[in-house]
Protein backbone atom coordinates (compact mmCIF):
# COMPACT_ATOMS: atom_id res chain seq x y z
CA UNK A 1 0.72 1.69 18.31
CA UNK A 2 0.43 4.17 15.38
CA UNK A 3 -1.82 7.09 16.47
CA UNK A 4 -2.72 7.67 13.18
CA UNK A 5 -4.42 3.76 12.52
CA UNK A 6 -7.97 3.71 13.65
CA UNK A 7 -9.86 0.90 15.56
CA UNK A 8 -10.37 -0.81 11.83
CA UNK A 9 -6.71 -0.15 10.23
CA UNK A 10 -3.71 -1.52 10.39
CA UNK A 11 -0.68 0.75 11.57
CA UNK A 12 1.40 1.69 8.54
CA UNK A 13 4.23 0.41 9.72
CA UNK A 14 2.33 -3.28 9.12
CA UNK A 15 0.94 -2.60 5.48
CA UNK A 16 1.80 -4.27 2.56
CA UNK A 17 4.04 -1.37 0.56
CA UNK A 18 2.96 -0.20 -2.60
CA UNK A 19 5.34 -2.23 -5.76
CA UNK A 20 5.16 1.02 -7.54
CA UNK A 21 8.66 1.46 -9.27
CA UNK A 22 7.79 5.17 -10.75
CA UNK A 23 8.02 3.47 -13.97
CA UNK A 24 4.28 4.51 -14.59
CA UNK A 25 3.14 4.32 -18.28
CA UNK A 26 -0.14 2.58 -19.14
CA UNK A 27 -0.89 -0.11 -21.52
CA UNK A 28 -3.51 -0.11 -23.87
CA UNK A 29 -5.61 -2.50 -21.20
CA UNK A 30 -5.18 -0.09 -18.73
CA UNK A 31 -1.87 -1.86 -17.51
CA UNK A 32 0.91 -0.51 -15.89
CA UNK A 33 4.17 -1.49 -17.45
CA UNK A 34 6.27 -0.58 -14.08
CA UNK A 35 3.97 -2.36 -11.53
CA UNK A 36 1.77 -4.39 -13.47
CA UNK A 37 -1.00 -3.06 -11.48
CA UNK A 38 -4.53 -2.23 -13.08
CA UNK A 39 -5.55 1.44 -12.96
CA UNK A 40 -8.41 0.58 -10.64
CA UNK A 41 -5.83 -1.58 -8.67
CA UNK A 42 -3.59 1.77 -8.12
CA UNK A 43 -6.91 4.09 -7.77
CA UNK A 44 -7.62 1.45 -5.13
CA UNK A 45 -4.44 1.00 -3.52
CA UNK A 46 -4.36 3.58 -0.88
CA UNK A 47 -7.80 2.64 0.51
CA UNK A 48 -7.32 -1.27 0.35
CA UNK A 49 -6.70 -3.27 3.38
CA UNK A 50 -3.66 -5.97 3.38
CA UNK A 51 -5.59 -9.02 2.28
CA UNK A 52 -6.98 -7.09 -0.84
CA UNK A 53 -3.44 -5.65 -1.33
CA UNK A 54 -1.97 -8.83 -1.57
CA UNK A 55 -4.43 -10.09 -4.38
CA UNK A 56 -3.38 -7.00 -6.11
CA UNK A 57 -0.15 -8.47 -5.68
CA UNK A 58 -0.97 -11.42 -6.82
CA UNK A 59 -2.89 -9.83 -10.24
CA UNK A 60 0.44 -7.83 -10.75
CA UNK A 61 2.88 -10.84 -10.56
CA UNK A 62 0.71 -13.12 -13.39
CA UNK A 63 0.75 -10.12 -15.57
CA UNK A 64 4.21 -9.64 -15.57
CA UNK A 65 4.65 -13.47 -15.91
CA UNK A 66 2.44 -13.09 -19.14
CA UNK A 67 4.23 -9.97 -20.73
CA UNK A 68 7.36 -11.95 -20.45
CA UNK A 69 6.07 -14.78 -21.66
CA UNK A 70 5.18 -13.21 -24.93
CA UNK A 71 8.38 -11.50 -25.24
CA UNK A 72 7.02 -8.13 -24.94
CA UNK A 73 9.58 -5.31 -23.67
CA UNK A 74 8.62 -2.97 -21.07
């Protein structure tokens, strides 16, 4: 077990990793064109359990879908 997980966390070695591809530039929605994640979703990110992670996840993936979908270019 991690010693640094509390009672209520998962160890880090079980948590859903971050899609962050240090291509970080914001949209004008507040979008990031590496990720796709929201800027709440990143502020979030760190403090957000797995299942809320994966909804992020989730978010991120449709948004890319839709950028591509109207032929934008990241």
């Amino acid at each position: 077990m991690n010693v640094n997980a509390t009672a209520n966390e998962q160890p880090i070695e079980n948590r859903v990793d971050s899609p962050c591809v240090r291509k970080c530039c914001l949209d004008d929605n507040d979008i990031c064109v590496g990720c796709f994640r929201s800027l709440e979703e990143i502020r979030q990110w760190s403090q957000a359990d797995d299942d809320t992670r994966q909804c992020f996840l989730a978010n991120a993936a449709s948004r890319e879908e839709d950028y591509q979908q109207k032929g934008w270019s990241l």
